[in-house]
Protein backbone atom coordinates (compact mmCIF):
# COMPACT_ATOMS: atom_id res chain seq x y z
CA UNK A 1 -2.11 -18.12 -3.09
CA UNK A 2 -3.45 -18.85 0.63
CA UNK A 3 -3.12 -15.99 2.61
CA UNK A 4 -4.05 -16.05 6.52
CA UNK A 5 -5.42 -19.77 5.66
CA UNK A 6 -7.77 -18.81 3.22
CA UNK A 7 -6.91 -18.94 -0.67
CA UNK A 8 -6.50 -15.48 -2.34
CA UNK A 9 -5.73 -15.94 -5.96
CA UNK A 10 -5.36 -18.58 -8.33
CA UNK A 11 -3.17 -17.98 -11.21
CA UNK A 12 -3.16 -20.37 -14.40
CA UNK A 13 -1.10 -21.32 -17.01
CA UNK A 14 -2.28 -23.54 -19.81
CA UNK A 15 -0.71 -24.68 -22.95
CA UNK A 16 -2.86 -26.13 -25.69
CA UNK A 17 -1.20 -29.26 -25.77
CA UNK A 18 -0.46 -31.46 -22.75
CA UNK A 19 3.19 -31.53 -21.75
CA UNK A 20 5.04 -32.35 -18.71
CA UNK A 21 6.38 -28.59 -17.01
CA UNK A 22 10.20 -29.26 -15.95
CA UNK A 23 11.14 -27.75 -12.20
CA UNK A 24 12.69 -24.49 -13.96
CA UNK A 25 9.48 -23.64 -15.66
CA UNK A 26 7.38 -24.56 -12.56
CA UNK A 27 9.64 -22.41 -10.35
CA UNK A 28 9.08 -19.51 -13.13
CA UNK A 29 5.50 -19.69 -12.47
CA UNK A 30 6.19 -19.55 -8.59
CA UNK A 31 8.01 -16.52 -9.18
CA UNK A 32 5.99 -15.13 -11.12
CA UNK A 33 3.06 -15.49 -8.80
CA UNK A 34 5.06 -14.50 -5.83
CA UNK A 35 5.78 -11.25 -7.70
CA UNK A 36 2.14 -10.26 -8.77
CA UNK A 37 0.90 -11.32 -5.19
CA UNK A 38 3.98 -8.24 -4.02
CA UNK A 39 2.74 -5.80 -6.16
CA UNK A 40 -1.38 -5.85 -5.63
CA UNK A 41 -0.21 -6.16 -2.35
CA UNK A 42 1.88 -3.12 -2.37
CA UNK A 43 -1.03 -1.29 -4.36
CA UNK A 44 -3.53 -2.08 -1.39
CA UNK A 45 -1.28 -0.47 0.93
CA UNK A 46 -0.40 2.48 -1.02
CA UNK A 47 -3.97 2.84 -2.00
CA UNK A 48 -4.61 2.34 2.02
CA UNK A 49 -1.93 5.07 2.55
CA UNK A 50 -3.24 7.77 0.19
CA UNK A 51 -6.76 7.48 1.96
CA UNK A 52 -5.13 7.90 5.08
CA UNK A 53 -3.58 10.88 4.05
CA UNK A 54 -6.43 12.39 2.69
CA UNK A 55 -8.52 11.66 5.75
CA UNK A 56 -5.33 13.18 7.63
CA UNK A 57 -5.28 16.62 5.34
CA UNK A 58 -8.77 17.17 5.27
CA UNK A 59 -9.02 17.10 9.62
CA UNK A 60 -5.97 19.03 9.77
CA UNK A 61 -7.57 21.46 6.98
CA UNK A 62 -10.53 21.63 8.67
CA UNK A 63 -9.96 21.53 12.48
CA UNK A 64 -11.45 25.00 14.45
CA UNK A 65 -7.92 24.39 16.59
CA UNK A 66 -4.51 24.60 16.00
CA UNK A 67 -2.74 21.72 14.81
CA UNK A 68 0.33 20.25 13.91
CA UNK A 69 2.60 17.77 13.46
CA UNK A 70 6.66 17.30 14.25
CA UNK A 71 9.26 14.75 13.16
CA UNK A 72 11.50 13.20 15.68
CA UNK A 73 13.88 16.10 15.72
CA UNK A 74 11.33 18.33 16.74
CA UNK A 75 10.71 20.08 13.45
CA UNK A 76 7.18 20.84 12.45
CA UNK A 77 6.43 18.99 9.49
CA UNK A 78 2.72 20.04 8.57
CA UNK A 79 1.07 22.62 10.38
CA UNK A 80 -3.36 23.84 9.53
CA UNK A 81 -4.41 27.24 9.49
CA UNK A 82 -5.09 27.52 13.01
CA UNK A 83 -1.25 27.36 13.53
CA UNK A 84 -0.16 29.41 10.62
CA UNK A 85 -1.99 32.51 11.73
CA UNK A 86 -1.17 32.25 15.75
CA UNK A 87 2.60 32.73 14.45
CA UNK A 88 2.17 34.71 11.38
């Protein structure tokens, strides 16, 4: 796999014999690649994601201010301390 024009991973398949691989099987193996490629992918990010949200929670835990944080509709969503005991 050649990601940002540098290869990535290399998956093999053997078979203890030689044989010739017909289009279906070779377009299996595509697949198959594509997938696992998706899913370490999507493991990264939610890996990247769970840092981010520790690194979030521990400043808002931790801040000597009050802090929060709203949705689009304007309703708070997480608040710290700080902000929990200025409105009781």
């Amino acid at each position: 796999f050649v990601t940002e024009g540098r290869l990535a991973a290399v998956l093999s398949v053997q078979q203890s014999s030689p044989r010739a691989w017909s289009e279906a099987e070779v377009r299996l193996i595509c697949e198959i690649a594509d997938r696992t490629w998706a899913t370490l992918d999507r493991a990264r990010f939610e890996e990247r994601m769970a840092e981010s949200e520790a690194l979030l929670a521990t400043f808002m835990e931790n801040a000597p201010i009050g802090m929060h944080l709203k949705d689009a509709a304007g309703r708070y969503i997480r608040i710290n301390q700080e902000v929990a005991a200025a409105y009781g």
